[in-house]
C-alpha atoms as a PDB file:
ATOM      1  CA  UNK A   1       0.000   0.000   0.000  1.00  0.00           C
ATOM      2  CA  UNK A   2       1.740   3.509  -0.808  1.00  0.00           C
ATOM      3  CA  UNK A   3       0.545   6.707   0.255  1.00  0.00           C
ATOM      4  CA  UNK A   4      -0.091   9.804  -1.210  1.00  0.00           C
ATOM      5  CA  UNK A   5      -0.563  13.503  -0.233  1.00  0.00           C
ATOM      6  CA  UNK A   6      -4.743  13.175  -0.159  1.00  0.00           C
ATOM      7  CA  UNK A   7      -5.967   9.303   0.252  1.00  0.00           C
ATOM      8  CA  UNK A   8      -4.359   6.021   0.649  1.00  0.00           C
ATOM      9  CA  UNK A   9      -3.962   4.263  -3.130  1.00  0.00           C
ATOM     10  CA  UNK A  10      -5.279   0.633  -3.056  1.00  0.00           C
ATOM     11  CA  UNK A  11      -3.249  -1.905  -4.167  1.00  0.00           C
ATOM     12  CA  UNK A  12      -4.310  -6.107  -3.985  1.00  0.00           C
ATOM     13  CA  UNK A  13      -3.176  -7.686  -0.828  1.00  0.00           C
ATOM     14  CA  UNK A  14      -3.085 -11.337  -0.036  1.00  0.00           C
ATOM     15  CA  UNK A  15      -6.716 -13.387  -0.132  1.00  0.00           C
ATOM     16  CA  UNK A  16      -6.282 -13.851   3.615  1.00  0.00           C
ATOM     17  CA  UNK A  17      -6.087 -11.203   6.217  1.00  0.00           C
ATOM     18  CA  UNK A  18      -2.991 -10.705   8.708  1.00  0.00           C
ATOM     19  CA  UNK A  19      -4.627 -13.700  11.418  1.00  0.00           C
ATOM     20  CA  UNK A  20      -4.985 -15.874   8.479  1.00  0.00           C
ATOM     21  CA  UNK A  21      -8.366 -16.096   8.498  1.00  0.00           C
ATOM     22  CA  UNK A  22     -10.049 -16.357   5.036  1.00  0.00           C
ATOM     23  CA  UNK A  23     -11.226 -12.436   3.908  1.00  0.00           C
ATOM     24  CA  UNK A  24     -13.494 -11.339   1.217  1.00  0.00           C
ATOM     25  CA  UNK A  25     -12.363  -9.329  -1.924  1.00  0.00           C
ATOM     26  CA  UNK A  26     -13.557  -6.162  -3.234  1.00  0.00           C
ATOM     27  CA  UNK A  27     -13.256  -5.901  -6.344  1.00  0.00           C
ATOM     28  CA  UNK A  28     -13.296  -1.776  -7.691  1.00  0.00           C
ATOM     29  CA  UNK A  29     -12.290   0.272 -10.846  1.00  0.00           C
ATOM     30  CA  UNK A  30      -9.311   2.491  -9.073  1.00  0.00           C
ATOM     31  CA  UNK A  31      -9.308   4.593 -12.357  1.00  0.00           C
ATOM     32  CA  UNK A  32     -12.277   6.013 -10.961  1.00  0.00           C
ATOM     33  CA  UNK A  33     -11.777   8.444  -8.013  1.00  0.00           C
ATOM     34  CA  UNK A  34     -14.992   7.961  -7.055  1.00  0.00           C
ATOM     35  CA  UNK A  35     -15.146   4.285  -6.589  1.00  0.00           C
ATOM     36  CA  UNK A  36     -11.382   4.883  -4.990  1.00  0.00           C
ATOM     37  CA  UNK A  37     -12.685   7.422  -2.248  1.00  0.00           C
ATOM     38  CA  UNK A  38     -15.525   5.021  -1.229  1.00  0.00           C
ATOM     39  CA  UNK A  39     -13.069   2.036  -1.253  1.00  0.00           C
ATOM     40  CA  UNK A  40     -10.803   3.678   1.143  1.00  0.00           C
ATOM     41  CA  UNK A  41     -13.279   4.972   2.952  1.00  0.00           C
ATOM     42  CA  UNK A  42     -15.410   1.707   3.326  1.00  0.00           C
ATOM     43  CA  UNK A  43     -11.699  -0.105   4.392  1.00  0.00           C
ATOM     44  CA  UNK A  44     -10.938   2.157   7.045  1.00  0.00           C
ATOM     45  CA  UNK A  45     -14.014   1.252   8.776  1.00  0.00           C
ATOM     46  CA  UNK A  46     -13.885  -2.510   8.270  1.00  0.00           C
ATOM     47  CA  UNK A  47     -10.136  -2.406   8.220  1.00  0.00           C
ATOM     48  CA  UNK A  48      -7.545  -2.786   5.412  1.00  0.00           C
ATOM     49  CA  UNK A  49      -5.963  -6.307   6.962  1.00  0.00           C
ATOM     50  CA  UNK A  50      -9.930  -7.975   7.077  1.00  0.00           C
ATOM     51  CA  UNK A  51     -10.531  -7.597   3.143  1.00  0.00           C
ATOM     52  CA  UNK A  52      -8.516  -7.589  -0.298  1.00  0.00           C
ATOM     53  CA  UNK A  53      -8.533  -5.098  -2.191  1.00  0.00           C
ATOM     54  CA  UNK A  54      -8.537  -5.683  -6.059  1.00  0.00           C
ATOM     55  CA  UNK A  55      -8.374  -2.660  -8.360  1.00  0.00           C
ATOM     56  CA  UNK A  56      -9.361  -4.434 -11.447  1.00  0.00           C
ATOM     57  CA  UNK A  57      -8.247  -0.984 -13.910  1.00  0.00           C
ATOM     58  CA  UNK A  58      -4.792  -2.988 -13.456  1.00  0.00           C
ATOM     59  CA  UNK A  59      -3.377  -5.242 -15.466  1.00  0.00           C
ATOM     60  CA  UNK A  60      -2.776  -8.426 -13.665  1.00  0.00           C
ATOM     61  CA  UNK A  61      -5.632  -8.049 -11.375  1.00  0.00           C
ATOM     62  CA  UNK A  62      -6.706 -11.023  -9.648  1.00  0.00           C
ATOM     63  CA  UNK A  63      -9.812 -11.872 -11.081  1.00  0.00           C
ATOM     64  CA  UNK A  64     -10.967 -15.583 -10.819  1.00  0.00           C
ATOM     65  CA  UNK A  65     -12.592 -17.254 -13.643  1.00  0.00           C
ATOM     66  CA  UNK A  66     -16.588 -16.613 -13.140  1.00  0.00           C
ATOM     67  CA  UNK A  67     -15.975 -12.943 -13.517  1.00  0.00           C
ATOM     68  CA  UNK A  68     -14.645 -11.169 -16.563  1.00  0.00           C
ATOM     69  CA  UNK A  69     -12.825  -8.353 -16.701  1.00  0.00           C
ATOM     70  CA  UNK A  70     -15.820  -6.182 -18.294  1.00  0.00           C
ATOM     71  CA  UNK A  71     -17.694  -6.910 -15.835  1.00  0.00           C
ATOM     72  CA  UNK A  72     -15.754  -5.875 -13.121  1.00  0.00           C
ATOM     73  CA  UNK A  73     -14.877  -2.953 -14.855  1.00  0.00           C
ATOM     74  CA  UNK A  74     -18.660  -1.871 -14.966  1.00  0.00           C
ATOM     75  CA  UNK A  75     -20.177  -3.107 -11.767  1.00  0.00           C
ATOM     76  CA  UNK A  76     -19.117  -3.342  -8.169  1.00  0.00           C
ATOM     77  CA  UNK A  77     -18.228  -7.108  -6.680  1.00  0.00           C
ATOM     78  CA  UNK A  78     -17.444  -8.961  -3.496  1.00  0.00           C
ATOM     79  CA  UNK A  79     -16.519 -12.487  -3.242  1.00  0.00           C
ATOM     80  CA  UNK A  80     -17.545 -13.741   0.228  1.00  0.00           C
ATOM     81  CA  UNK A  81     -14.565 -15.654   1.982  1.00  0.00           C
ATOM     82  CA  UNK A  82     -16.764 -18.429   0.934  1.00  0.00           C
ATOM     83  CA  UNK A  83     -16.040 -17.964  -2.817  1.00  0.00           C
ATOM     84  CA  UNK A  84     -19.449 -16.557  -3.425  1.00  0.00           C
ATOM     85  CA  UNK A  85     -19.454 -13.442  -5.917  1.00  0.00           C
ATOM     86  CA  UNK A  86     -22.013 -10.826  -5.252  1.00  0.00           C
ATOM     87  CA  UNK A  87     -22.507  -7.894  -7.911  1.00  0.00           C
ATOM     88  CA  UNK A  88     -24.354  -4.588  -7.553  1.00  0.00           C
ATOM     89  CA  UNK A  89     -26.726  -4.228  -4.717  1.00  0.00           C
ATOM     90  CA  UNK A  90     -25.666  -7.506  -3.153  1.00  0.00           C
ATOM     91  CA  UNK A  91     -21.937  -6.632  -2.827  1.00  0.00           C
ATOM     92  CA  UNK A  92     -22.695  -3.276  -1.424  1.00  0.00           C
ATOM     93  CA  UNK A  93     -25.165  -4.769   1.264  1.00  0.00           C
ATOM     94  CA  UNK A  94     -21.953  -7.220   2.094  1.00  0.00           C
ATOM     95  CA  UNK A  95     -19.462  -4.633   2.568  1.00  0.00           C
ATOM     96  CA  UNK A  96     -22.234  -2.973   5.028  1.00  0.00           C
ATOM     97  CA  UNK A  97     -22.913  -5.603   6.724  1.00  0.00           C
ATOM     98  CA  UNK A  98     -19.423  -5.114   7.747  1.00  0.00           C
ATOM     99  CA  UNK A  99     -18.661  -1.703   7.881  1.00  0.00           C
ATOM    100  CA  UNK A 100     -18.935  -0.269  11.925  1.00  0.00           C
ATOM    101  CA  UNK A 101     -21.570   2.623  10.964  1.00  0.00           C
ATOM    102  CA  UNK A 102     -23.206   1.089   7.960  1.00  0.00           C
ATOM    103  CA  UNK A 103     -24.769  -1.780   9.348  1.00  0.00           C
ATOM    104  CA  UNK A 104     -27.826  -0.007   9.300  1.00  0.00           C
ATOM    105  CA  UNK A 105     -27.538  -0.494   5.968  1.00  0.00           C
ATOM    106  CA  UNK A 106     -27.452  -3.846   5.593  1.00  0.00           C
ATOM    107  CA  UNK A 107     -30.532  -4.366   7.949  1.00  0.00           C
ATOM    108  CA  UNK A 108     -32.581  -1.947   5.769  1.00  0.00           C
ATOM    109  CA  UNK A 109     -31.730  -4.337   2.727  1.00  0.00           C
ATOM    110  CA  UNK A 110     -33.305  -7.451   4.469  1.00  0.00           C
ATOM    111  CA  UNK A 111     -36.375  -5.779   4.454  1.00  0.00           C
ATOM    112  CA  UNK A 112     -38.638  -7.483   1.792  1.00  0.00           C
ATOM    113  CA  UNK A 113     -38.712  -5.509  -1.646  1.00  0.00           C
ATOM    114  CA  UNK A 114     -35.799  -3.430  -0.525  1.00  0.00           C
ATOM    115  CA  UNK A 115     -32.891  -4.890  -2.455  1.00  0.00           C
ATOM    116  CA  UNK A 116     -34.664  -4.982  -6.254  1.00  0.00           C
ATOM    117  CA  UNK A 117     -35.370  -0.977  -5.450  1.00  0.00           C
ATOM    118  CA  UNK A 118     -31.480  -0.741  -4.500  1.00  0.00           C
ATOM    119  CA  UNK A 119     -30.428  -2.734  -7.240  1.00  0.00           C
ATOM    120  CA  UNK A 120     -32.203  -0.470  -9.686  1.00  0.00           C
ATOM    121  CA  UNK A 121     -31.375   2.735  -7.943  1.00  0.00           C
ATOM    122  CA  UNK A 122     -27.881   1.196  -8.355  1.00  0.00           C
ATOM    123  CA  UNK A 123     -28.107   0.752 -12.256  1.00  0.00           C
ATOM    124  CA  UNK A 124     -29.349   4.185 -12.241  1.00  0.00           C
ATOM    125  CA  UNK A 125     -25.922   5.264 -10.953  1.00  0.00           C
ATOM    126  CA  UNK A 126     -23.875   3.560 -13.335  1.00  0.00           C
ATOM    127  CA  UNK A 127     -25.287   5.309 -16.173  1.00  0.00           C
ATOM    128  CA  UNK A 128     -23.820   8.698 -14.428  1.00  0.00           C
ATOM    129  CA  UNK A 129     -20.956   7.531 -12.561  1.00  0.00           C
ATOM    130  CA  UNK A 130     -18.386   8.670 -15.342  1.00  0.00           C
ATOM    131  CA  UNK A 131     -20.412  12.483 -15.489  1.00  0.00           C
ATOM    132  CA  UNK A 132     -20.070  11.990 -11.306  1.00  0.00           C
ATOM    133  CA  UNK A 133     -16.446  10.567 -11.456  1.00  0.00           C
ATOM    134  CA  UNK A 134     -15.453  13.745 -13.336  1.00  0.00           C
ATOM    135  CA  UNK A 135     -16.974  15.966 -10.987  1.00  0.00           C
ATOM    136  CA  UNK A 136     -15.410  14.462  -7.926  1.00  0.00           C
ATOM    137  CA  UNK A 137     -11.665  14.652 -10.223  1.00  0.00           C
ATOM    138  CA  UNK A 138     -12.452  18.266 -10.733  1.00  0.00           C
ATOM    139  CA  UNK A 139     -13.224  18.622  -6.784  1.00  0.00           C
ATOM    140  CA  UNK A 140      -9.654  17.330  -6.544  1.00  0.00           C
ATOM    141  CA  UNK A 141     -10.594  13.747  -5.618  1.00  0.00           C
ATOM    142  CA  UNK A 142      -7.815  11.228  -6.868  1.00  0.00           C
ATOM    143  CA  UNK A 143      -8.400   8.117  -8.535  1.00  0.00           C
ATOM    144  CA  UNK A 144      -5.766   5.016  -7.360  1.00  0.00           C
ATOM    145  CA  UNK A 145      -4.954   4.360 -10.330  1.00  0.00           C
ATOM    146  CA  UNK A 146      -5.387   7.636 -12.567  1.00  0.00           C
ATOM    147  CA  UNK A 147      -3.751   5.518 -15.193  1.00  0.00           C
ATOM    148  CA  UNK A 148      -5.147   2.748 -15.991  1.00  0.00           C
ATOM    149  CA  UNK A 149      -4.000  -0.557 -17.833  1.00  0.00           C
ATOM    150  CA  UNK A 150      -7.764  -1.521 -19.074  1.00  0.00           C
ATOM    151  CA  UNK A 151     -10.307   0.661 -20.736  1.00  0.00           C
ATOM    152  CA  UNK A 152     -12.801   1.617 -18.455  1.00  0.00           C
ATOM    153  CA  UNK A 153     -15.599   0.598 -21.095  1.00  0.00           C
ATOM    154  CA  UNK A 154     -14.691  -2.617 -22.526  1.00  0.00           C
ATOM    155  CA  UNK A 155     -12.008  -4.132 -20.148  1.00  0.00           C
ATOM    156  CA  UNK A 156      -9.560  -4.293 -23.034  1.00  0.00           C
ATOM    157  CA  UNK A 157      -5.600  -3.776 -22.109  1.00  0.00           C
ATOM    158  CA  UNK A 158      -4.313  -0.624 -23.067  1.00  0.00           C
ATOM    159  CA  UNK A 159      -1.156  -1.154 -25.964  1.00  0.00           C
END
């Protein structure tokens, strides 16, 4: 992990956390400052050592084989120390259900009919998250990885 003036940049850590217990991944797009400012601020509630941290705008990133790299390029995942991979509303609830002060969250979720309305609020983002990430890199916010081996859009390396 290095850090800068402003945040702390993200980089993957090991798939277990330091007692050796079994963590779950988050996997984000750290070319987006957006997605990078509520990564860090997400692990310094749960804590950086009890999740990994997978910028998947790097080449290399460890990705497993059930998801592709455009996928995790456009939507937000957790894979549960069991191996299960949540996307969209589903990962989000997960990473609340951990978070000290976002718990709350998570409860709200269980509540029958919640999580379909979150999960299309949640599409309803990602057609403005790039007009949103823009704003927040005017407002000085800083992306992890401000340049990024894939293509935001399609995944592809960059030659």
């Amino acid at each position: 992990m290095q850090k800068t003036k402003e945040h702390v940049v993200v980089r993957p850590i090991t798939a277990q956390g330091s007692t050796g217990d079994a963590v779950p991944s988050i996997y984000y797009d750290g070319s987006c400052p957006l997605c990078t400012a509520e990564i860090n601020h997400y692990a310094s509630r749960i804590g950086r050592s009890k999740l990994q941290l997978v910028d998947v705008s790097m080449e290399g990133a460890d990705l497993k084989s059930d998801l592709g790299v455009e996928d995790a390029m456009s939507r937000f995942h957790v894979r549960k120390p069991d191996g299960e991979l949540l996307s969209g509303a589903k990962a989000f609830v997960e990473v609340w259900r951990l978070a000290p002060g976002w718990t709350w969250a998570a409860r709200l979720a269980s509540i029958p009919g919640v999580l379909p309305i979150m999960e299309v609020s949640y599409r309803g983002f990602l057609v403005v998250r790039p007009a949103i990430s823009a704003l927040a890199t005017v407002l000085g916010v800083q992306a992890a990885n401000p340049q990024p081996t894939r293509c935001r859009k399609t995944g592809d390396l960059d030659v």
